[in-house]
N, C-alpha and C. Protein backbone atom coordinates (compact mmCIF):
# COMPACT_ATOMS: atom_id res chain seq x y z
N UNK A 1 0.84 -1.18 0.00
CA UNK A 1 0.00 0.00 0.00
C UNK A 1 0.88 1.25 0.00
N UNK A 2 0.80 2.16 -1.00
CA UNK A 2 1.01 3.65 -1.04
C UNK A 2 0.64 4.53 0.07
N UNK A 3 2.18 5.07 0.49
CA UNK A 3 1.60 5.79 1.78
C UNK A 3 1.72 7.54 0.97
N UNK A 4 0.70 8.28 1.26
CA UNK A 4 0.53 10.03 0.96
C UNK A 4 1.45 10.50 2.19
N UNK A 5 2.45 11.31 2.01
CA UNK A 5 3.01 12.27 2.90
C UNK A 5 3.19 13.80 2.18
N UNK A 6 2.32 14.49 3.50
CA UNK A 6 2.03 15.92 3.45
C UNK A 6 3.32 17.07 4.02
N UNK A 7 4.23 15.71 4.68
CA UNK A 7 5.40 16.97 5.17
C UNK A 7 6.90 16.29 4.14
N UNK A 8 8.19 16.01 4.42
CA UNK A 8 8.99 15.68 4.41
C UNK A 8 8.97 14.23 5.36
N UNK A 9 9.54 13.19 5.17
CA UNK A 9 9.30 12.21 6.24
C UNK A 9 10.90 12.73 6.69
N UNK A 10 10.78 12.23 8.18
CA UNK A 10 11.95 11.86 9.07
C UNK A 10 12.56 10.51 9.16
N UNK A 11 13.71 10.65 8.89
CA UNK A 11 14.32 9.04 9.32
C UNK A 11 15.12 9.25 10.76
N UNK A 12 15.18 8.11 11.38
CA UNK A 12 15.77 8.22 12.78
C UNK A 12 16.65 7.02 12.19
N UNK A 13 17.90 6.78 11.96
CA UNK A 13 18.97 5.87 11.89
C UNK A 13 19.12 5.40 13.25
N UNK A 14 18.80 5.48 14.21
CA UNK A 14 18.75 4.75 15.13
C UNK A 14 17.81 3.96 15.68
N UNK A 15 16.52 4.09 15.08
CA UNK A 15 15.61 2.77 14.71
C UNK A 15 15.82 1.87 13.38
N UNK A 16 16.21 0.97 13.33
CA UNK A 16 16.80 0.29 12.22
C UNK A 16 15.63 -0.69 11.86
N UNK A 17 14.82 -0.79 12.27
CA UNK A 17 13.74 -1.78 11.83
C UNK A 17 13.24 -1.33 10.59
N UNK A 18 13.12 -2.29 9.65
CA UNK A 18 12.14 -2.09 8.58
C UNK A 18 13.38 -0.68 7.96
N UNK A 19 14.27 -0.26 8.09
CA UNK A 19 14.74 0.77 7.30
C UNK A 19 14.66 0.89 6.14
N UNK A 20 15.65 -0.25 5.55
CA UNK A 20 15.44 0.04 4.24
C UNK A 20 14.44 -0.27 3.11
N UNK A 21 13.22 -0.60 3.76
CA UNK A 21 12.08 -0.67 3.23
C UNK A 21 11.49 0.79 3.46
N UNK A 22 11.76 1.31 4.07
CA UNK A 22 10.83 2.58 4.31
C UNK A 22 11.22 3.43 3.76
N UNK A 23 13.14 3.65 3.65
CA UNK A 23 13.40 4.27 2.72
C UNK A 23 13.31 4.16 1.11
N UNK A 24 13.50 3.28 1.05
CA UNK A 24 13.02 2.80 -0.54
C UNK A 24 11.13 3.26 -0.88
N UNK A 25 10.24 3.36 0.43
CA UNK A 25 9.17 3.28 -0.17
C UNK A 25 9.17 4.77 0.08
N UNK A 26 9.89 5.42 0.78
CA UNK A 26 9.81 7.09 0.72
C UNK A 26 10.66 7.31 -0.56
N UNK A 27 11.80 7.14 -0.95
CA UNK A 27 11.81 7.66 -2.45
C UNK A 27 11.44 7.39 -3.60
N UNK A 28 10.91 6.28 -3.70
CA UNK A 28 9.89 6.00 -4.98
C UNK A 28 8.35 6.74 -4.54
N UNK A 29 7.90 7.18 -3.59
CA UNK A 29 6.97 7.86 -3.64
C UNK A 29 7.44 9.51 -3.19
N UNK A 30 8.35 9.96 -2.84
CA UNK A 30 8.25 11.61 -2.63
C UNK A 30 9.63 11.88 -3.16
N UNK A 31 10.42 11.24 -3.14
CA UNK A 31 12.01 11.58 -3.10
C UNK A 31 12.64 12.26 -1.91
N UNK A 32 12.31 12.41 -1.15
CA UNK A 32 12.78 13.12 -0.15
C UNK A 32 12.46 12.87 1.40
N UNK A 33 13.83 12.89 2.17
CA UNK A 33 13.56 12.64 3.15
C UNK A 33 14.15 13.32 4.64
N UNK A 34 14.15 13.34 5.46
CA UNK A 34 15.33 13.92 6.91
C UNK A 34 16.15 13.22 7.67
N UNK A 35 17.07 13.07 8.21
CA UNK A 35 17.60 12.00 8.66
C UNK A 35 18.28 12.58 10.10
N UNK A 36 17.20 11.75 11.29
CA UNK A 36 18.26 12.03 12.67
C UNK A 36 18.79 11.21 13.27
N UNK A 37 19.49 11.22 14.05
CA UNK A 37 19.74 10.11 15.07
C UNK A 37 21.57 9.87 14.39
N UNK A 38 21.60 10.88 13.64
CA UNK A 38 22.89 9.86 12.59
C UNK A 38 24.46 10.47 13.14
N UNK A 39 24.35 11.42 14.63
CA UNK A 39 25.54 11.82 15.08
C UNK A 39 27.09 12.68 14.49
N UNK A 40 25.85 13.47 13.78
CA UNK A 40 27.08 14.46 12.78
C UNK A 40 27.02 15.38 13.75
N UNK A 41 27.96 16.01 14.35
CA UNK A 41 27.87 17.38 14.20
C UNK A 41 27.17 18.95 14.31
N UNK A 42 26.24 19.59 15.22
CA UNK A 42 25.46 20.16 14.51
C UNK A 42 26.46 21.77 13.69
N UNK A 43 27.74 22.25 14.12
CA UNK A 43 28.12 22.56 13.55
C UNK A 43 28.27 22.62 11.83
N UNK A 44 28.94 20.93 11.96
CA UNK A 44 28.96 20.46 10.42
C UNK A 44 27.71 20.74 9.42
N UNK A 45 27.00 20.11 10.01
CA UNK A 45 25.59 20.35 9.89
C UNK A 45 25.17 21.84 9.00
N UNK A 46 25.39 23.07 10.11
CA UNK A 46 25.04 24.26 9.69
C UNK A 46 26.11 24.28 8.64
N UNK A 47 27.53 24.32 9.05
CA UNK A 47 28.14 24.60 7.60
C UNK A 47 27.95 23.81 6.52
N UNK A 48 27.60 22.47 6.27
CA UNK A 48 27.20 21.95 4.87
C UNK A 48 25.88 22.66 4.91
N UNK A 49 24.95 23.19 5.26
CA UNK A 49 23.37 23.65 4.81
C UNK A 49 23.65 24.98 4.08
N UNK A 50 24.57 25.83 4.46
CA UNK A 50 24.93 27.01 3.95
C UNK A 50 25.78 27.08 3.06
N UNK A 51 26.98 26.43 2.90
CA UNK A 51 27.73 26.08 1.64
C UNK A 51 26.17 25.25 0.75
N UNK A 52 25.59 24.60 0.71
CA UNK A 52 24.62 24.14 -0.11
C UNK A 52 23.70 25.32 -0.34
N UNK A 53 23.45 26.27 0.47
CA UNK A 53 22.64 27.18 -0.29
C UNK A 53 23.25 28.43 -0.81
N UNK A 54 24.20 28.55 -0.80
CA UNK A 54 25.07 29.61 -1.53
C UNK A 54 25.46 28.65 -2.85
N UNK A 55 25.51 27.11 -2.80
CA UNK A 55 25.99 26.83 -4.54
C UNK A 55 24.56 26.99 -5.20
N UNK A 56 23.10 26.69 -4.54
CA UNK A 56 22.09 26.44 -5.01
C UNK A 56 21.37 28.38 -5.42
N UNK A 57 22.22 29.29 -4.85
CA UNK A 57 21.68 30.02 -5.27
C UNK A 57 22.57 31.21 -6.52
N UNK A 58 23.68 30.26 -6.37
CA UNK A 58 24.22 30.88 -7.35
C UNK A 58 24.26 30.89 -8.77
N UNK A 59 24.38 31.38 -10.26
CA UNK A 59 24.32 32.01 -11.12
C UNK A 59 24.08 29.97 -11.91
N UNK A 60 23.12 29.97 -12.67
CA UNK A 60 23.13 28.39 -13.12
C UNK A 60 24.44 28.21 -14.18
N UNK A 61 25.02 29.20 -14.69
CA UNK A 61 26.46 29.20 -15.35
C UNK A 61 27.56 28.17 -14.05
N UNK A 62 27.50 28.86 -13.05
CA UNK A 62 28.49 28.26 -11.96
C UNK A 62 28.06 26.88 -11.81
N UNK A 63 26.64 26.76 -11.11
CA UNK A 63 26.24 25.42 -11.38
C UNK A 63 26.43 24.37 -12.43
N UNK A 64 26.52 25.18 -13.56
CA UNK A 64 26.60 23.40 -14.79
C UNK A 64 28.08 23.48 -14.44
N UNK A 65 28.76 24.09 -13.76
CA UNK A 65 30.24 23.45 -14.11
C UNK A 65 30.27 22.26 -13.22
N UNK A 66 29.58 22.48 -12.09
CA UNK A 66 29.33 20.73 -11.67
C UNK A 66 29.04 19.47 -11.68
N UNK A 67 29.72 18.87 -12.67
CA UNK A 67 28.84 17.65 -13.21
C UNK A 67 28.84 16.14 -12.64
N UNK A 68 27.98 15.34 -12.30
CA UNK A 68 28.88 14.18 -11.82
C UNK A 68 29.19 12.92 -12.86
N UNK A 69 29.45 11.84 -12.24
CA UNK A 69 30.26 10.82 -13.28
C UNK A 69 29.37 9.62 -12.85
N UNK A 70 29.99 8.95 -13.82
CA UNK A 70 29.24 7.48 -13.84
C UNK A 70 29.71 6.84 -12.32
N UNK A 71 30.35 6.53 -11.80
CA UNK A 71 30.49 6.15 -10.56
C UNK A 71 30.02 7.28 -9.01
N UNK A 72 30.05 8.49 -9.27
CA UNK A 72 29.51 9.56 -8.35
C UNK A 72 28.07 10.85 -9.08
N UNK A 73 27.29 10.02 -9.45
CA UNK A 73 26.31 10.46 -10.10
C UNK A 73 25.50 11.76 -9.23
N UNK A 74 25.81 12.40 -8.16
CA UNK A 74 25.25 13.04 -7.27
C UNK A 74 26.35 14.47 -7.30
């Protein structure tokens, strides 16, 4: 059964049950997801969110120079 989600789902990596079923059934149905429990940093954290929105808001010229490859497709 198809589950509808109205927010972003949360993952907690520290409940491991059923994971990778849930993740698999959250990105074939929304693509997107949150992930806690996973012991980064919250520093790190803020600095990867802000380096990510300074590349995402910059000029789409700067952007295509980023491309990825057949082994790092992301």
């Amino acid at each position: 059964m198809e589950r509808t989600y109205s927010t972003i789902p949360v993952i907690d990596l520290q409940s491991r049950q059923e994971l990778a079923k849930e993740i698999d059934e959250i990105c074939r149905t929304i693509g997107f997801f949150i992930v806690i429990g996973h012991g980064i940093d919250e520093k790190v954290q803020h600095d990867m969110m802000a380096v990510s929105k300074e590349f995402f808001l910059s000029p789409v010229s700067i952007k295509r120079e980023v491309t990825g490859s057949k082994d790092y497709p992301y």
